[in-house]
Protein backbone atom coordinates (compact mmCIF):
# COMPACT_ATOMS: atom_id res chain seq x y z
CA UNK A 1 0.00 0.00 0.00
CA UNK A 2 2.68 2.40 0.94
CA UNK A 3 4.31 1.72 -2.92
CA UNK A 4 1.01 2.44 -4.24
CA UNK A 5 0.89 5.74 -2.82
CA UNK A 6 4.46 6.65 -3.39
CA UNK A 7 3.71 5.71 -7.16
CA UNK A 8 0.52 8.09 -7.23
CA UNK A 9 1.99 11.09 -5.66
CA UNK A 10 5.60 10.72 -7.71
CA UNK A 11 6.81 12.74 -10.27
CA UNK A 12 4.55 14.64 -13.29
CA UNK A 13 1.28 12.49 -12.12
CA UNK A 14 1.24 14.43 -8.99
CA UNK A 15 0.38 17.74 -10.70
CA UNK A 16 -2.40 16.20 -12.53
CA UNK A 17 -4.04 14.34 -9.32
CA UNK A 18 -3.60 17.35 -7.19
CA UNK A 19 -5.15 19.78 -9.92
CA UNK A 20 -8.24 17.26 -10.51
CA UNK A 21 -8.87 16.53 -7.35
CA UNK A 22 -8.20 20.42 -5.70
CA UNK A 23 -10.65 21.95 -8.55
CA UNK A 24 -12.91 19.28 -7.14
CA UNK A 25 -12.32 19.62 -3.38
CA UNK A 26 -13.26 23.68 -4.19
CA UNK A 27 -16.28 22.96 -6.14
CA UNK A 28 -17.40 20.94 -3.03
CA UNK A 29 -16.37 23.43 -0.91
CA UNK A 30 -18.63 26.39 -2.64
CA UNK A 31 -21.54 24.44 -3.05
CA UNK A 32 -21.62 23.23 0.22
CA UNK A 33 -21.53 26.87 1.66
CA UNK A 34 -24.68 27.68 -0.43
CA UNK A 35 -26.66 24.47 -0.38
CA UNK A 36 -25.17 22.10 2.24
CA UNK A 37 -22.67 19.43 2.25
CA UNK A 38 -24.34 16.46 1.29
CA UNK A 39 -26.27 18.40 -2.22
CA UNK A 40 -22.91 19.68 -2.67
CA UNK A 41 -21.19 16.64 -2.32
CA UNK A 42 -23.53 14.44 -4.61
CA UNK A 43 -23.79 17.74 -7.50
CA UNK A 44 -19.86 17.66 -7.70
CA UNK A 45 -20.04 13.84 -7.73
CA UNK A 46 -22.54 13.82 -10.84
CA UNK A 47 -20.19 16.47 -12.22
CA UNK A 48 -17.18 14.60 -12.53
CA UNK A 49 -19.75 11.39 -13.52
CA UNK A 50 -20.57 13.42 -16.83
CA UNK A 51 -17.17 14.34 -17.18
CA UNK A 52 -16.30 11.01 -16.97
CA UNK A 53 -18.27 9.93 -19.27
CA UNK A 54 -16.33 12.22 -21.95
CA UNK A 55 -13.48 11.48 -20.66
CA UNK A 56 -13.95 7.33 -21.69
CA UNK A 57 -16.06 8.01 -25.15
CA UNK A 58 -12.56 10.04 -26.24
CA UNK A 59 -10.25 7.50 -24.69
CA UNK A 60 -12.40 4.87 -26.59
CA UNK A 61 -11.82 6.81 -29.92
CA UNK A 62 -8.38 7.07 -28.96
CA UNK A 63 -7.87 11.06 -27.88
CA UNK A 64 -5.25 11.75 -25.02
CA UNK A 65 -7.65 13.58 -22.89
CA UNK A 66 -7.05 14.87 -19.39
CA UNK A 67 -8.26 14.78 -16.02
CA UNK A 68 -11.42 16.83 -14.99
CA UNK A 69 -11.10 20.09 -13.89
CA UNK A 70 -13.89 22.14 -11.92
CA UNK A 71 -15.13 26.06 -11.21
CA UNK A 72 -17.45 26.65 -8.75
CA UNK A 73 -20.66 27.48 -9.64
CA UNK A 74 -19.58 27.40 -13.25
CA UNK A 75 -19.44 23.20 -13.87
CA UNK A 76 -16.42 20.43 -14.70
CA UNK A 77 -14.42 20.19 -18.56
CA UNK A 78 -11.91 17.72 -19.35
CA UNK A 79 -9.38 18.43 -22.03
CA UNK A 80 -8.71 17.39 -24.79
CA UNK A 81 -5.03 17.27 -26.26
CA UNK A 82 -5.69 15.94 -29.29
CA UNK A 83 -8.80 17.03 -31.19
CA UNK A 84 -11.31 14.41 -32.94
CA UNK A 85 -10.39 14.20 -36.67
CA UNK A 86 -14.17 13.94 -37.88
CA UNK A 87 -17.66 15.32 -36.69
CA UNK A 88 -18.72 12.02 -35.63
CA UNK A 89 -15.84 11.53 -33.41
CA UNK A 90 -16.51 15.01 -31.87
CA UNK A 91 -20.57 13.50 -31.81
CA UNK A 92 -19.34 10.68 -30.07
CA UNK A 93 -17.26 11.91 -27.83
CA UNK A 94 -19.66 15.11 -26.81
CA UNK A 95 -22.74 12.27 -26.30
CA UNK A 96 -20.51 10.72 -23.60
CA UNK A 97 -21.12 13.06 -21.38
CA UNK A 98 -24.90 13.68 -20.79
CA UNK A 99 -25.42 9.95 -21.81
CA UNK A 100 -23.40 8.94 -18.48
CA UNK A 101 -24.18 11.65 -16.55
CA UNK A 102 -28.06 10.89 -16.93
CA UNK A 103 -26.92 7.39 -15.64
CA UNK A 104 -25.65 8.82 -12.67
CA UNK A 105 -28.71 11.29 -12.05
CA UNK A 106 -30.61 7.75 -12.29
CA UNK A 107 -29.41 6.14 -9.83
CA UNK A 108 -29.66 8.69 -7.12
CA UNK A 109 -32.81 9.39 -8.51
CA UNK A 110 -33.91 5.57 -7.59
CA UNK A 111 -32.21 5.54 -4.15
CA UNK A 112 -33.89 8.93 -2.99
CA UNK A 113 -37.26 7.44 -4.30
CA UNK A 114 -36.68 4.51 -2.51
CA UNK A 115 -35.37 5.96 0.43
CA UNK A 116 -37.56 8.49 1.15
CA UNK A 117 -33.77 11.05 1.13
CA UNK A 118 -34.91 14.18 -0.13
CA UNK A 119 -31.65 16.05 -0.55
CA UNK A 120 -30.62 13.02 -2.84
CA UNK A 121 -33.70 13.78 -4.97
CA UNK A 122 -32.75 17.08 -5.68
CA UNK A 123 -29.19 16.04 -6.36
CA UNK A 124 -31.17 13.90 -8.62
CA UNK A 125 -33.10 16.97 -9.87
CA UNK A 126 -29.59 18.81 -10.67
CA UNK A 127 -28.14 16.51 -12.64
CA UNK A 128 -31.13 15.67 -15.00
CA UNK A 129 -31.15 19.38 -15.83
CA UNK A 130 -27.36 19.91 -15.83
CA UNK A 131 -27.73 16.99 -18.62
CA UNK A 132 -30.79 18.54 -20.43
CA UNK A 133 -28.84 22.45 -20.28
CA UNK A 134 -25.81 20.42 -21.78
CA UNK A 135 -27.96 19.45 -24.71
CA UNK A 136 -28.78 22.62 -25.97
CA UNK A 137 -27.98 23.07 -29.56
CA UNK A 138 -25.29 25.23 -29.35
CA UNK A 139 -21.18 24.78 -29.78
CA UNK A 140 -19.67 24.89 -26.71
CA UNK A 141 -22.36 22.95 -25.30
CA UNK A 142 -22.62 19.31 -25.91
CA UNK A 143 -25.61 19.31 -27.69
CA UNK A 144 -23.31 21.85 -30.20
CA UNK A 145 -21.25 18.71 -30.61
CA UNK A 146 -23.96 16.47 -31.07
CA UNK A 147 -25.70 18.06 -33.95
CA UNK A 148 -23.01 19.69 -35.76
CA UNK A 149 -22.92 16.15 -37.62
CA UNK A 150 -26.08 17.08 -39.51
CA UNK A 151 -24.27 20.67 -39.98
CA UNK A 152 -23.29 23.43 -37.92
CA UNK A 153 -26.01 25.92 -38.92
CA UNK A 154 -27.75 23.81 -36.80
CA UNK A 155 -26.04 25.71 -34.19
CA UNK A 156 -28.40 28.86 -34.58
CA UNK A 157 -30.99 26.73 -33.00
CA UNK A 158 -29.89 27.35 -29.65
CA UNK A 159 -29.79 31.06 -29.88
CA UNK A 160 -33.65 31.52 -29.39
CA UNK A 161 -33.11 28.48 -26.42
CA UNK A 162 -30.29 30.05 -24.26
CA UNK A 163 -32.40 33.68 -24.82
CA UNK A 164 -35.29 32.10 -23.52
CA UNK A 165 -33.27 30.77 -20.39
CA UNK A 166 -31.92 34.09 -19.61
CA UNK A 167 -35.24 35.57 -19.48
CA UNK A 168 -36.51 32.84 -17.36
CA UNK A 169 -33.53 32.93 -14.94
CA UNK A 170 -30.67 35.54 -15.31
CA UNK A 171 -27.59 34.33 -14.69
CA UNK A 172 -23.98 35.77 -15.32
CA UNK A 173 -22.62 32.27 -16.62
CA UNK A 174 -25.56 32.25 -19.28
CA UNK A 175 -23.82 35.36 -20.64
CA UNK A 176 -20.42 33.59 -19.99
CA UNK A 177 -21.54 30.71 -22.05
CA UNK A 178 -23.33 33.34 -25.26
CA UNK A 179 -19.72 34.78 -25.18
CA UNK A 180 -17.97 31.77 -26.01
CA UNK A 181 -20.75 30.61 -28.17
CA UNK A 182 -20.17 34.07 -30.48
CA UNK A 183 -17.54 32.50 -32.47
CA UNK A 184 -19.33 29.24 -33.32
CA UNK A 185 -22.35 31.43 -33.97
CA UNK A 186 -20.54 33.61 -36.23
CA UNK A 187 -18.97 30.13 -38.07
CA UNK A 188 -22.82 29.14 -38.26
CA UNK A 189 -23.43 32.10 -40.73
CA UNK A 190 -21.33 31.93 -42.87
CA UNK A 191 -21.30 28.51 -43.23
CA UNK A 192 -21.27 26.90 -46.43
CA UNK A 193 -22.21 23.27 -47.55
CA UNK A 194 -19.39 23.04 -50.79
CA UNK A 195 -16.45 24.58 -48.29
CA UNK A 196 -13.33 22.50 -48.14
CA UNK A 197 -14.15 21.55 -44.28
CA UNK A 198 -17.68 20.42 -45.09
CA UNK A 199 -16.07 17.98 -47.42
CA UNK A 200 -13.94 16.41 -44.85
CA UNK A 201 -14.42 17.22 -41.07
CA UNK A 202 -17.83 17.37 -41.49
CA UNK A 203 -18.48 14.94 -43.98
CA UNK A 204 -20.47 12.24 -42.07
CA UNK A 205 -22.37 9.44 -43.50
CA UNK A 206 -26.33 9.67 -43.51
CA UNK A 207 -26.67 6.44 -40.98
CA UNK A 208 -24.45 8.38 -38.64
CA UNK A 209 -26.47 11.72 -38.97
CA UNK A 210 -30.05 9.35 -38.37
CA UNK A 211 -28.09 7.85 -35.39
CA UNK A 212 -26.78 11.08 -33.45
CA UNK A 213 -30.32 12.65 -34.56
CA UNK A 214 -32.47 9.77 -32.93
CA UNK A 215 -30.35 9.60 -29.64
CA UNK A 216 -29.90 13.13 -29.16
CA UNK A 217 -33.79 13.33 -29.45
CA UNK A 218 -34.48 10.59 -27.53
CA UNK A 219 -32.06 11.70 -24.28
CA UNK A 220 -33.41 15.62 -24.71
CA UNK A 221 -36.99 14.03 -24.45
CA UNK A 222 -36.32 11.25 -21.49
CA UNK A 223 -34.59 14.20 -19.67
CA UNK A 224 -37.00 16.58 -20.04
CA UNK A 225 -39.31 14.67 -19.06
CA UNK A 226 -37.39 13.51 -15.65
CA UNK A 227 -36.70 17.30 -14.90
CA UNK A 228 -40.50 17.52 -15.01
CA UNK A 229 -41.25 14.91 -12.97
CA UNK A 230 -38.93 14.92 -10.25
CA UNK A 231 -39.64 19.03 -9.73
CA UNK A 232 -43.01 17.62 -9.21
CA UNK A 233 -42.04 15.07 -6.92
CA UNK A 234 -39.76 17.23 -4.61
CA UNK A 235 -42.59 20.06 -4.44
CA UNK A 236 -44.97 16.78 -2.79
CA UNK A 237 -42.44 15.97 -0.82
CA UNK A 238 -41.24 19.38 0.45
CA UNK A 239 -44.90 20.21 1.08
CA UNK A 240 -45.58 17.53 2.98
């Protein structure tokens, strides 16, 4: 046991544990302050679940990827040092994330329903939405990734989606995240289907468009419909 820890905490490895697991170890930190330890806890830990979750589907496709990192109150990335060759890889990859991370939100979601824990439901709660707000349409977001295999104009979708979540809730990272979108928005425009990169990083056969298309429907509906339903079933259970 004592080798094995030597091993972990020796030379460049040490750096990347200590910045993965500090990020993490703040995140927990902050959210506890606001919310409580255990929500904190089990958000941070459904966090680095969807992270996770891209951090295998680019390992799987063979991408040196690293370690998760996390900002409070802002959410989790992992990076990745070498970039997909293809749109589908960047699909496949990017559907990693909220695909695992809605595993995750499923299983608390069955223990707190089960046993009666109703901080665990809304940890529940969190991460079905943190999936669904993943999904929207929109590069940086994962649904950006998703659905830039049928093209990338696709991208203007989620415009009229993260304008309606400002106005519903205002939030300084929504603005954070329109920011970085502005680019990919602008790339959106002036898109064009006969450009030298739509002929090869986006070129993506029509069974792998109908794929991405049918799962990323399927997962926006299934979560949508969980976010519904287990709002519902925390407003019983806090009223009662």
């Amino acid at each position: 046991m004592t080798k094995l820890l030597l091993l972990l905490f020796s030379g460049a490895k040490l750096g990347k544990v200590a910045a993965s697991g500090g990020t993490m170890l703040i995140s927990l930190v902050a959210y506890a302050f606001v919310f409580g330890w255990r929500y904190a806890a089990g958000f941070v830990v459904l966090l680095f679940v969807h992270e996770m979750g891209h951090y295998f589907a680019a390992r799987r496709r063979g991408l040196d990827v690293g370690a998760p990192t996390f900002i409070p109150f802002v959410g989790a990335w992992v990076q990745l040092k070498t970039l997909p060759h293809d749109a589908e890889t960047e699909a496949y990859v990017g559907l990693g994330g909220p695909l695992v991370g809605t595993v995750g939100a499923l299983v608390c979601y069955f223990v707190a329903r089960d046993s009666g824990a109703t901080w665990l439901l809304a940890v529940a709660y969190a991460g079905f939405f943190l999936n669904l707000f993943n999904l929207i349409p929109m590069s940086p977001f994962d649904g950006g990734r998703i659905t830039a295999v049928l093209s990338p104009r696709i991208w203007l979708l989620g415009v009229p989606v993260l304008v309606a979540l400002f106005l519903w809730r205002p939030s300084p990272m929504l603005v954070l995240m329109a920011l970085l979108a502005a680019p990919q928005l602008w790339k959106a425009i002036r898109w064009r289907s006969d450009s030298e990169e739509a002929r090869t990083y986006y070129a993506v056969s029509t069974a792998h468009k109908v794929e991405y298309t049918l799962l990323y429907l399927g997962l926006a509906a299934f979560l949508a419909l969980m976010v519904h339903d287990v709002h519902e079933l925390l407003q019983q259970r806090l009223r009662g």
